[in-house]
PDB file of N, CA and C in Angstrom:
ATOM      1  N   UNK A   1     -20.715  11.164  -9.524  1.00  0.00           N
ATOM      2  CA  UNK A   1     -20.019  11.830 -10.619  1.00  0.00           C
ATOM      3  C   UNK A   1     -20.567  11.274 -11.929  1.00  0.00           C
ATOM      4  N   UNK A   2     -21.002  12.315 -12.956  1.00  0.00           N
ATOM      5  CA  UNK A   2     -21.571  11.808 -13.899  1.00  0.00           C
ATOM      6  C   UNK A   2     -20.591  11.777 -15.106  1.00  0.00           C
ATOM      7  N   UNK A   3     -20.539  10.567 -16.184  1.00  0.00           N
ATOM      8  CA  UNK A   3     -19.545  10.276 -16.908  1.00  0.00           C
ATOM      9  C   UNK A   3     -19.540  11.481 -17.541  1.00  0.00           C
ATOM     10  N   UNK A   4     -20.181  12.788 -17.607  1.00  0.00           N
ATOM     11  CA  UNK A   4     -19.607  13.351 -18.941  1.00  0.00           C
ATOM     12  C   UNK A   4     -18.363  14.307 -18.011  1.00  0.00           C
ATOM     13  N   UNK A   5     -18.252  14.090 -16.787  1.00  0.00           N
ATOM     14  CA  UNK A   5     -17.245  15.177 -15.980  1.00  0.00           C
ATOM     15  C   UNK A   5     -16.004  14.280 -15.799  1.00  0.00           C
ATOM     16  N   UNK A   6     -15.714  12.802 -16.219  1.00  0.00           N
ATOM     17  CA  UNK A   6     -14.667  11.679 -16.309  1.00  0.00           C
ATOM     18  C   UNK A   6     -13.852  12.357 -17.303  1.00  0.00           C
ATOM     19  N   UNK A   7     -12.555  12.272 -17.244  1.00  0.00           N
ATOM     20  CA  UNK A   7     -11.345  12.437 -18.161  1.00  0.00           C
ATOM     21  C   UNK A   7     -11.164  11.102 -19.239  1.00  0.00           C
ATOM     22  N   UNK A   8     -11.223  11.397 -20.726  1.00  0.00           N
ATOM     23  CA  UNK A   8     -11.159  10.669 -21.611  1.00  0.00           C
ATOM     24  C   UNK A   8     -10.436   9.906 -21.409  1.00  0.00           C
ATOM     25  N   UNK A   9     -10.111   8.369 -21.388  1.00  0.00           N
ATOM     26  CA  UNK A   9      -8.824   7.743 -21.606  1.00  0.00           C
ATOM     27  C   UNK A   9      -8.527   7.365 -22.835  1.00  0.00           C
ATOM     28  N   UNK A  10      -6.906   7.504 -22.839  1.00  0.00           N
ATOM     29  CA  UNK A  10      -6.868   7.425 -24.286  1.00  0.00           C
ATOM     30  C   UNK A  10      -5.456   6.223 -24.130  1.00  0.00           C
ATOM     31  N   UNK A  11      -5.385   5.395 -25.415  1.00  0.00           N
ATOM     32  CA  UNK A  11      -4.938   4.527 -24.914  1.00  0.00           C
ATOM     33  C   UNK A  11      -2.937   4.830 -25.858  1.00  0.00           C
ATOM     34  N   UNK A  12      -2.095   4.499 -25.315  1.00  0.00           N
ATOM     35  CA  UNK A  12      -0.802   4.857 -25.367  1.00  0.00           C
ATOM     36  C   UNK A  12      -0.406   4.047 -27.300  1.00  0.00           C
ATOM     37  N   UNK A  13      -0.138   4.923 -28.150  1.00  0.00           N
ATOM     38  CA  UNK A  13      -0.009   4.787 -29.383  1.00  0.00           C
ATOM     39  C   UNK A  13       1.697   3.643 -29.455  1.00  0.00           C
ATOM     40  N   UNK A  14       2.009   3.689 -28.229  1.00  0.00           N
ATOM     41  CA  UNK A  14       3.549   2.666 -28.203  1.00  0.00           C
ATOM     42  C   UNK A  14       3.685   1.678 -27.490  1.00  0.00           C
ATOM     43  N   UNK A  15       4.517   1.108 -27.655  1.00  0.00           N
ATOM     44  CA  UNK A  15       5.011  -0.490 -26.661  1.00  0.00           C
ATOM     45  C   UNK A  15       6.174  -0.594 -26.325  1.00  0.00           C
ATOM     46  N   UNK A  16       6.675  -0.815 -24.865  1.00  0.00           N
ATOM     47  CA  UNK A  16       7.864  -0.585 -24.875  1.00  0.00           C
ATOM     48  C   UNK A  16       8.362  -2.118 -24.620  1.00  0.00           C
ATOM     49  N   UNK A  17       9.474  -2.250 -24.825  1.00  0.00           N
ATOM     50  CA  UNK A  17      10.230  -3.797 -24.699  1.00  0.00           C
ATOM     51  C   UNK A  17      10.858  -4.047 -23.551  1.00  0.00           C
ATOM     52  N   UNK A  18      10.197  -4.976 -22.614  1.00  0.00           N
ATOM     53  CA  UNK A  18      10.553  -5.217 -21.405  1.00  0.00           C
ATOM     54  C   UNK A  18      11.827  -6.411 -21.565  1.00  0.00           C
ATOM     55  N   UNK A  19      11.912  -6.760 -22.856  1.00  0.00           N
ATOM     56  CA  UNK A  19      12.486  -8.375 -23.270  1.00  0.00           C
ATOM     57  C   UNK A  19      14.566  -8.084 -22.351  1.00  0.00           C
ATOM     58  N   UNK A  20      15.060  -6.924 -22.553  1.00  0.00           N
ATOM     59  CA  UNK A  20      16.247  -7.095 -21.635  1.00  0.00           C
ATOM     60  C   UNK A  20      16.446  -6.993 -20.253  1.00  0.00           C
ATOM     61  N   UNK A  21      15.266  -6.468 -19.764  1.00  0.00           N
ATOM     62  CA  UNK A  21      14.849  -6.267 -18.200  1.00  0.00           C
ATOM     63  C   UNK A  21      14.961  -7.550 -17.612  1.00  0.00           C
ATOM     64  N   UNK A  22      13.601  -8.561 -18.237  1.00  0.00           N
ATOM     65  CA  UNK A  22      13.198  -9.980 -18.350  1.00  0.00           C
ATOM     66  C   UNK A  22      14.557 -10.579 -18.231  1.00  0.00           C
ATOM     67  N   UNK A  23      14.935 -10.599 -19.142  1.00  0.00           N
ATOM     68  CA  UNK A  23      16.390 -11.369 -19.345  1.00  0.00           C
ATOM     69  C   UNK A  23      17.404 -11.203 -18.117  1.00  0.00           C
ATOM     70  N   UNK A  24      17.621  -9.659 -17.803  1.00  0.00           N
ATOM     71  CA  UNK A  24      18.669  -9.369 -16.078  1.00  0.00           C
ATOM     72  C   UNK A  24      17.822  -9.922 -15.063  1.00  0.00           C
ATOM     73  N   UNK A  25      16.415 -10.378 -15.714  1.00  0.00           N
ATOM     74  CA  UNK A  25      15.994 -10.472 -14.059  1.00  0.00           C
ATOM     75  C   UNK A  25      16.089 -12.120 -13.957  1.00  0.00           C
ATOM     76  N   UNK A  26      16.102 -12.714 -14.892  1.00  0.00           N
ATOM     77  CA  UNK A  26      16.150 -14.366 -14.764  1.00  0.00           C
ATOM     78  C   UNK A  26      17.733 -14.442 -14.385  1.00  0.00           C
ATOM     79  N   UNK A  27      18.644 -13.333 -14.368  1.00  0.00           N
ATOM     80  CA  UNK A  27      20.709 -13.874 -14.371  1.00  0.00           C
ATOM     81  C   UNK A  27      20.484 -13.193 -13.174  1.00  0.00           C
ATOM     82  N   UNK A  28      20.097 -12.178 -13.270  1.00  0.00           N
ATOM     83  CA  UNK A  28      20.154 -12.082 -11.336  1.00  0.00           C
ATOM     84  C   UNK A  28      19.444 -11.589 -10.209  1.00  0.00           C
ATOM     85  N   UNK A  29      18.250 -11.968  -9.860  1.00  0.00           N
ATOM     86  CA  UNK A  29      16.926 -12.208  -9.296  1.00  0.00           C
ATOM     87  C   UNK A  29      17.371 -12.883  -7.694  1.00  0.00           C
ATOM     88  N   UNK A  30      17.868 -13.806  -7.985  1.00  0.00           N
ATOM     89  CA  UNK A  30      18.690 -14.202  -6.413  1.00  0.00           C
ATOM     90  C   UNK A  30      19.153 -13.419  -5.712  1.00  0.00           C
ATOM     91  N   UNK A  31      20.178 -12.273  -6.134  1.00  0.00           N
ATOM     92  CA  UNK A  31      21.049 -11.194  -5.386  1.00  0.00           C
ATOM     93  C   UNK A  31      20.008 -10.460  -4.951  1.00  0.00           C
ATOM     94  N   UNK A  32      18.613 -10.112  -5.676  1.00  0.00           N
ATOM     95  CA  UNK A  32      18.418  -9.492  -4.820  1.00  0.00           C
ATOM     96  C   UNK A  32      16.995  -9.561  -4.645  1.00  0.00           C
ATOM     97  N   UNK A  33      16.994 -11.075  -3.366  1.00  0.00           N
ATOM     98  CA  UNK A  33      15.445 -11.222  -3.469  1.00  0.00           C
ATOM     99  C   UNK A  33      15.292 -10.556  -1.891  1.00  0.00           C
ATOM    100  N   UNK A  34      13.858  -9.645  -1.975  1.00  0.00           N
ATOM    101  CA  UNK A  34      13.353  -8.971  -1.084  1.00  0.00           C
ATOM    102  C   UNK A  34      13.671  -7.394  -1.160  1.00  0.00           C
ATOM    103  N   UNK A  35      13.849  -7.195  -2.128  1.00  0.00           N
ATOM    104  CA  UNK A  35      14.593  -5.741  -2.543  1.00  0.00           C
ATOM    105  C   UNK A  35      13.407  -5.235  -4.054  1.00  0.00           C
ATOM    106  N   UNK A  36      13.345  -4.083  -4.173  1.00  0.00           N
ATOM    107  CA  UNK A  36      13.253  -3.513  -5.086  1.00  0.00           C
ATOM    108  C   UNK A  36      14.062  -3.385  -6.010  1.00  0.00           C
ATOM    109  N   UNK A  37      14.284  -3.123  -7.172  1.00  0.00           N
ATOM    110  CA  UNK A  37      15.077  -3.075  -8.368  1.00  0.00           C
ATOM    111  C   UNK A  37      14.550  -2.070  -9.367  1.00  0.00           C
ATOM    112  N   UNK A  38      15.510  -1.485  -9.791  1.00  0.00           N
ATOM    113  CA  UNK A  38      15.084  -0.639 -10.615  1.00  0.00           C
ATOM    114  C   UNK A  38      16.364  -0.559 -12.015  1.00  0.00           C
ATOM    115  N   UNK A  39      15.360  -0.792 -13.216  1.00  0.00           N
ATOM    116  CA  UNK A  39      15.940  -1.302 -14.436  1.00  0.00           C
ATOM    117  C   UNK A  39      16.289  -0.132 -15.381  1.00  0.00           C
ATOM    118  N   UNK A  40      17.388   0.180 -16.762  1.00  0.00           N
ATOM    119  CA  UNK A  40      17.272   0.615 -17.524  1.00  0.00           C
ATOM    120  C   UNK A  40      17.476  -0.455 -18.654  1.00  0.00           C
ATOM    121  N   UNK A  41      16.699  -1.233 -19.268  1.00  0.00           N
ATOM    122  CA  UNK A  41      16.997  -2.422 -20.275  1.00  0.00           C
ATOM    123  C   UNK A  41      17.657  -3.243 -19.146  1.00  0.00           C
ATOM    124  N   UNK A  42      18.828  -3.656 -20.044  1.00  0.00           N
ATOM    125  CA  UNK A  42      19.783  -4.840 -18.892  1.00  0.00           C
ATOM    126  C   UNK A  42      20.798  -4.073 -18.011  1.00  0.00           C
ATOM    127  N   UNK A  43      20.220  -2.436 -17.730  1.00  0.00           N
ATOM    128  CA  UNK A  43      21.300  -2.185 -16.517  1.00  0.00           C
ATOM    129  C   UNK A  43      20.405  -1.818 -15.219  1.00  0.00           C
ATOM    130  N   UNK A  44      21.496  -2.328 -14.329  1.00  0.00           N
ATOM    131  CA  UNK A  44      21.277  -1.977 -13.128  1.00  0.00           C
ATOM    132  C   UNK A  44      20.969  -0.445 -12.581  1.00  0.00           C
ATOM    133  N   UNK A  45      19.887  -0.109 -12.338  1.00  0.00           N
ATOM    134  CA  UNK A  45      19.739   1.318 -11.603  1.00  0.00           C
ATOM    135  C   UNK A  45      20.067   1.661 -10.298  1.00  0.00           C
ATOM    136  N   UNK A  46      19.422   0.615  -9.516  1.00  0.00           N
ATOM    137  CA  UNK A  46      19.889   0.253  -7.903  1.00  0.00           C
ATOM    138  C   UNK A  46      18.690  -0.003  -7.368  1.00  0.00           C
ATOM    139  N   UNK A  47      18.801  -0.561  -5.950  1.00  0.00           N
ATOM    140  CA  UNK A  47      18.053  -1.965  -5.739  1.00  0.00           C
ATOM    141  C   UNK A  47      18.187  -1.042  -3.915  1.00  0.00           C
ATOM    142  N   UNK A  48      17.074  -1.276  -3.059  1.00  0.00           N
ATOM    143  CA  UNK A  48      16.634  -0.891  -1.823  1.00  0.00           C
ATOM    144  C   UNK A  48      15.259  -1.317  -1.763  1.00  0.00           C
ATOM    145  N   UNK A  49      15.178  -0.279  -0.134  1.00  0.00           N
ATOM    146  CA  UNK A  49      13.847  -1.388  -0.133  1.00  0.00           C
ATOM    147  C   UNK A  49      12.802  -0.507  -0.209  1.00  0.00           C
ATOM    148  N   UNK A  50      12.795   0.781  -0.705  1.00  0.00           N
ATOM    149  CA  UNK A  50      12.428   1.965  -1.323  1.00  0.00           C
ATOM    150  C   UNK A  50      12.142   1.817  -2.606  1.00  0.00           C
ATOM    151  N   UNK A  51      11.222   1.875  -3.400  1.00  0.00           N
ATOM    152  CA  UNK A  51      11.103   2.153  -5.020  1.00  0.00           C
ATOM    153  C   UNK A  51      11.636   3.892  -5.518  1.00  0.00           C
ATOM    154  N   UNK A  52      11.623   4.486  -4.438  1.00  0.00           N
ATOM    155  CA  UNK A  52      10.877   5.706  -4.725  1.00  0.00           C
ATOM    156  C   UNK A  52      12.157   6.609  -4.860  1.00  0.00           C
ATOM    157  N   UNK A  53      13.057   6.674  -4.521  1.00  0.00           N
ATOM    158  CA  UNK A  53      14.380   6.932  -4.838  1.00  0.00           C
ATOM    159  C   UNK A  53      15.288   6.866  -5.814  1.00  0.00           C
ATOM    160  N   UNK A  54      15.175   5.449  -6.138  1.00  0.00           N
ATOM    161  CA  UNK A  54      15.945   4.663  -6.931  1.00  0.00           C
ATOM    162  C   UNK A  54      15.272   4.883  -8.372  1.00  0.00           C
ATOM    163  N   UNK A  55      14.035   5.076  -8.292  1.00  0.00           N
ATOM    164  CA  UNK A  55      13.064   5.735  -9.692  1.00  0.00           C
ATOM    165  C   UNK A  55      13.554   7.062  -9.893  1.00  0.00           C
ATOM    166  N   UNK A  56      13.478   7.934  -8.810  1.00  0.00           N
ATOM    167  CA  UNK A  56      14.119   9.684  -9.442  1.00  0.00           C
ATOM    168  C   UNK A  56      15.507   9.687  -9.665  1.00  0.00           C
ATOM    169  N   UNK A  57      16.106   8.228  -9.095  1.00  0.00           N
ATOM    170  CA  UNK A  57      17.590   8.367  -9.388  1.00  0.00           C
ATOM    171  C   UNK A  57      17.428   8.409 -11.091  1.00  0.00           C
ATOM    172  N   UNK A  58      16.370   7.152 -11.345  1.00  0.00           N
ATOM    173  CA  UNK A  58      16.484   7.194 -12.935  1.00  0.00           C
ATOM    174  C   UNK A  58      16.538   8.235 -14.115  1.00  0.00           C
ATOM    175  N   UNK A  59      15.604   8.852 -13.386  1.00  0.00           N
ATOM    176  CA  UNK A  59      14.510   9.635 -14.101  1.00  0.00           C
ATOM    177  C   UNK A  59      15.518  11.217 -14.382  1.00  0.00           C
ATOM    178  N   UNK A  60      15.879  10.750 -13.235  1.00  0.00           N
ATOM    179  CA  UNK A  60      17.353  12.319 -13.049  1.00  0.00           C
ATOM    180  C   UNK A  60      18.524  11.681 -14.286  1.00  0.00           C
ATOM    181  N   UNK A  61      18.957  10.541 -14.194  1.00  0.00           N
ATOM    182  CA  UNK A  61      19.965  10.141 -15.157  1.00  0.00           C
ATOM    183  C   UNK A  61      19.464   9.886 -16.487  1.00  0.00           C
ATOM    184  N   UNK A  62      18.140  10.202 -17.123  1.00  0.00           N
ATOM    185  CA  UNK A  62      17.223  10.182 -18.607  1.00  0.00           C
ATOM    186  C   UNK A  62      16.653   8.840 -18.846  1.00  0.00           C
ATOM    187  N   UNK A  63      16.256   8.403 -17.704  1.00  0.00           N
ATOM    188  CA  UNK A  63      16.183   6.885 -17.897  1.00  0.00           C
ATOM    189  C   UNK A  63      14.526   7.812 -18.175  1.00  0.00           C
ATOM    190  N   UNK A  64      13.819   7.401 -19.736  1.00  0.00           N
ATOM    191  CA  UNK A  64      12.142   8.006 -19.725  1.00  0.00           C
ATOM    192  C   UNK A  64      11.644   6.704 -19.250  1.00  0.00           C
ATOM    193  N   UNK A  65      11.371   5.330 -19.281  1.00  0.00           N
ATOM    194  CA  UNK A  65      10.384   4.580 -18.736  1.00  0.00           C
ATOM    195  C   UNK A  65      11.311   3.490 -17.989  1.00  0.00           C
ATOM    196  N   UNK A  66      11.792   4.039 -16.951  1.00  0.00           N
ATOM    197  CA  UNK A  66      11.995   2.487 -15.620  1.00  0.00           C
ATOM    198  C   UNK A  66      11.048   1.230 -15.509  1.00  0.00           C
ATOM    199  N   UNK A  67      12.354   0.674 -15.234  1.00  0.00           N
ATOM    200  CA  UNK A  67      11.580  -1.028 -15.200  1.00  0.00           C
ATOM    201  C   UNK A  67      11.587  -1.255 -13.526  1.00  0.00           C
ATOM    202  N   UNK A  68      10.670  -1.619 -12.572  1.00  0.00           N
ATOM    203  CA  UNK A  68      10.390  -1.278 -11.277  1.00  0.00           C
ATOM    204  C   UNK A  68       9.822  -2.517 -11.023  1.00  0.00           C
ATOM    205  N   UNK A  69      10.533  -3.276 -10.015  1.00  0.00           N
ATOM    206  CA  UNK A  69       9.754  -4.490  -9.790  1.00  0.00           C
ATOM    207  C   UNK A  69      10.406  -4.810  -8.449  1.00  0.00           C
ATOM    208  N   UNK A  70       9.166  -5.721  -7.460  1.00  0.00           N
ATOM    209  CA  UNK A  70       9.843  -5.932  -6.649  1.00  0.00           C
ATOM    210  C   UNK A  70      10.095  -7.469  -6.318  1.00  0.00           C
ATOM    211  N   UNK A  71      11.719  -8.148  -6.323  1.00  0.00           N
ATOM    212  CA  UNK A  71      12.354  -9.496  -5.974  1.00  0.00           C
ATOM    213  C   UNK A  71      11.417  -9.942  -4.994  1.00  0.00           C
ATOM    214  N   UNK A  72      10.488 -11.137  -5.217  1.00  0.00           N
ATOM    215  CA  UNK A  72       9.835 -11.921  -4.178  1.00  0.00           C
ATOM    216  C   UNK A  72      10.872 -13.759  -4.292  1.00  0.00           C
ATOM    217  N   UNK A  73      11.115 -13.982  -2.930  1.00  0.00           N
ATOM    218  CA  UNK A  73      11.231 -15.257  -2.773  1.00  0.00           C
ATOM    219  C   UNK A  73      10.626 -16.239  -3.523  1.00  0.00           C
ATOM    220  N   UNK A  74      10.932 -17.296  -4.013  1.00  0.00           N
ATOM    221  CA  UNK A  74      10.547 -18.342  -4.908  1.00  0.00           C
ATOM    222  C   UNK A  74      10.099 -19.692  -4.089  1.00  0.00           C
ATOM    223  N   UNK A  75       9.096 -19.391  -3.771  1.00  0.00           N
ATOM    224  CA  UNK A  75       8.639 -20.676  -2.580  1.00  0.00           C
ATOM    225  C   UNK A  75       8.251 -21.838  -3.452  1.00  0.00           C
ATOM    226  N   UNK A  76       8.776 -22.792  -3.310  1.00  0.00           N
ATOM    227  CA  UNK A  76       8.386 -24.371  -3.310  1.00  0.00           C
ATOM    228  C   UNK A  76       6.761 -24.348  -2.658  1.00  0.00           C
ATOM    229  N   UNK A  77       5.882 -25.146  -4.358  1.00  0.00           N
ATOM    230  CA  UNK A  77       4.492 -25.122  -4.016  1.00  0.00           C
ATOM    231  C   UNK A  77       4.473 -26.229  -2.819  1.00  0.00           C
ATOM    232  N   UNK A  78       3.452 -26.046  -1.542  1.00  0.00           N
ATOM    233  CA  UNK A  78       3.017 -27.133  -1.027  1.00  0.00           C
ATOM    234  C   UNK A  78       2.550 -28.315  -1.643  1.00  0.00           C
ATOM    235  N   UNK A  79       3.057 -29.217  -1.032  1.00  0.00           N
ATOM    236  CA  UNK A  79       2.323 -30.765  -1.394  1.00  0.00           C
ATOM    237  C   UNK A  79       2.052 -31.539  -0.047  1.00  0.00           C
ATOM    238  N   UNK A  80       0.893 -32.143  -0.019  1.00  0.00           N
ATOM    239  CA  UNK A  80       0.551 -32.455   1.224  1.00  0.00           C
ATOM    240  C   UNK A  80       0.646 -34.146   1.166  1.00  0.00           C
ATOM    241  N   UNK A  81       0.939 -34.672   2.261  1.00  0.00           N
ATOM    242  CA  UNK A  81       0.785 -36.087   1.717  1.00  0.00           C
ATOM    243  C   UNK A  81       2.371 -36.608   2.491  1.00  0.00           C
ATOM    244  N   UNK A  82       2.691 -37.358   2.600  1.00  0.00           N
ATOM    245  CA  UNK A  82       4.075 -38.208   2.894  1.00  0.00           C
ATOM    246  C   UNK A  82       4.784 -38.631   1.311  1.00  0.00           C
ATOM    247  N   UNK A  83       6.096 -38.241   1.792  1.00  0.00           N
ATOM    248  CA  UNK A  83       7.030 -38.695   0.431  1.00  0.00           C
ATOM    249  C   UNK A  83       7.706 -40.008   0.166  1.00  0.00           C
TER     250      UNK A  83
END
């Protein structure tokens, strides 16, 4: 494929603020580790183990840009050696 048949990219004129998402996810990240989550700012959208649902739930209630992430366990780094 030769670049002149590539679709321009153009780069997004806005920024959106993840800073209250961030914030629900450090108060409650525990409840729901191993789950998907799905954000509007600091509210809860709902949480499965599906993204894909819980996004058109948004998207149906005017949520325009969901916050979508998925809760991983917080493992303690290895250290090798005797304590």
């Amino acid at each position: 494929m030769s670049t002149a048949t590539l679709p321009r990219i153009r780069k997004a004129s806005f920024r959106i603020d993840t800073t209250k998402s961030h914030e629900w996810l450090k108060a409650h990240r525990h409840e729901y580790i191993g789950k998907w989550v799905v954000l509007d700012g600091d509210r809860l959208v709902g949480a499965g183990d599906d993204p894909q649902p819980i996004f058109a739930q948004a998207r149906t209630q005017g949520v325009k840009f969901p916050f979508v992430t998925f809760i991983q366990e917080d493992l303690e780094p290895f250290m090798g050696g005797w304590l």
